[in-house]
Protein backbone atom coordinates (compact mmCIF):
# COMPACT_ATOMS: atom_id res chain seq x y z
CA UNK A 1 -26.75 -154.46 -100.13
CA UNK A 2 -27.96 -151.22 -98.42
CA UNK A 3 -25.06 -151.19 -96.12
CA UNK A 4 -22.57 -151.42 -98.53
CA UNK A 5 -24.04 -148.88 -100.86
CA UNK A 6 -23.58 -146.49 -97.90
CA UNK A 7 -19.89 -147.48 -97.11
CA UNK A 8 -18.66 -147.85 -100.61
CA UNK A 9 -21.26 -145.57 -103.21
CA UNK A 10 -19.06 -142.94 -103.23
CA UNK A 11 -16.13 -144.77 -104.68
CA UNK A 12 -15.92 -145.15 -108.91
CA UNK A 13 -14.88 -147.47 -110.63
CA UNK A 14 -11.36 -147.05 -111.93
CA UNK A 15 -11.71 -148.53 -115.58
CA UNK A 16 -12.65 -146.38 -118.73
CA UNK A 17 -16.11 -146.11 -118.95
CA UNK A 18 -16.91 -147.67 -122.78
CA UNK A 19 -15.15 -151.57 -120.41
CA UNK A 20 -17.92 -150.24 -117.35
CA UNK A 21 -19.75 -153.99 -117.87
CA UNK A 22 -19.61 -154.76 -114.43
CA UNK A 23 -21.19 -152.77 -111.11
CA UNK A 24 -18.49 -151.63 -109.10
CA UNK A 25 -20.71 -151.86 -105.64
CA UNK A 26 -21.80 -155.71 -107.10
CA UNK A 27 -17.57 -156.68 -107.52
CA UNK A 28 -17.48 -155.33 -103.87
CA UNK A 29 -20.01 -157.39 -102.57
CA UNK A 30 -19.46 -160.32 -104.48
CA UNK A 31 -15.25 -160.23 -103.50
CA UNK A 32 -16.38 -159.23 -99.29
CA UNK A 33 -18.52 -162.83 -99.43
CA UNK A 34 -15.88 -164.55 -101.39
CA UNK A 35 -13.09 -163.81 -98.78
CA UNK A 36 -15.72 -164.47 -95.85
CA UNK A 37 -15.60 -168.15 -97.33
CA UNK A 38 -11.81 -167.73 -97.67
CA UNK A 39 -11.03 -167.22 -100.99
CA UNK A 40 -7.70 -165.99 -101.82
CA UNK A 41 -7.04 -164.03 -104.76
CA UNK A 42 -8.31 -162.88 -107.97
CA UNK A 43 -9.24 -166.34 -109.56
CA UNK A 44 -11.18 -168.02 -106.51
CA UNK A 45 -13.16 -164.77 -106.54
CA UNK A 46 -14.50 -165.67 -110.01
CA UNK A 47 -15.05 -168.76 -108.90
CA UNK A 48 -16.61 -168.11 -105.81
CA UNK A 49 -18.55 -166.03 -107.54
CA UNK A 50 -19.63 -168.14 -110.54
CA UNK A 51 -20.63 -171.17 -108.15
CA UNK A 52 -22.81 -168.63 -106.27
CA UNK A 53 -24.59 -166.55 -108.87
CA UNK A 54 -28.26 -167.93 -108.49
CA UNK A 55 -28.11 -167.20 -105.13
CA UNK A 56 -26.52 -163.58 -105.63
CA UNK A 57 -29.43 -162.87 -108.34
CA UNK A 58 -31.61 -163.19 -105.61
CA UNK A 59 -30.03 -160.25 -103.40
CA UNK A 60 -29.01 -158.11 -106.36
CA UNK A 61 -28.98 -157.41 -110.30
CA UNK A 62 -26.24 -159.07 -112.17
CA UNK A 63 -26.88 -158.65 -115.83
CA UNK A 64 -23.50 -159.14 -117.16
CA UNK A 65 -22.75 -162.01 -114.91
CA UNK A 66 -19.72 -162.51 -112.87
CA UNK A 67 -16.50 -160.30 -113.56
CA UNK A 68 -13.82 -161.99 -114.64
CA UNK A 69 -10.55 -162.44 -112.38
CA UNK A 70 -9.12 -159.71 -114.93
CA UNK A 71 -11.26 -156.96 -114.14
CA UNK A 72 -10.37 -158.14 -110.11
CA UNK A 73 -7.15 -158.01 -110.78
């Protein structure tokens, strides 16, 4: 998670603030081990991402859960 803060921590999120539920760095991570297990799009990141969410909570905070393919998209 380290490495990524340090690539990507600079970068903000592009949605209005008061919608912010979701970490930008986490939707990074989360969609970068999605496509490493081939996932293609919007969608199969949310579900990539909802059949690996114990597993995620062990690397890094995800209070509000996964994004949905909306925010993604």
């Amino acid at each position: 998670m380290d490495s990524v803060e340090n690539s990507f921590g600079h970068l903000t999120a592009p949605w209005v603030q008061r919608t912010n539920a979701h970490n930008l760095l986490n939707i990074l991570t989360i969609a970068m081990g999605a496509i490493l297990c081939g996932a293609e799009g919007p969608t199969r990141l949310e579900t990539v991402g909802n059949a690996t969410i114990e597993c995620l909570r062990t690397m890094m905070p995800v209070p509000n859960g996964i994004s949905s393919h909306d925010v993604v998209h």
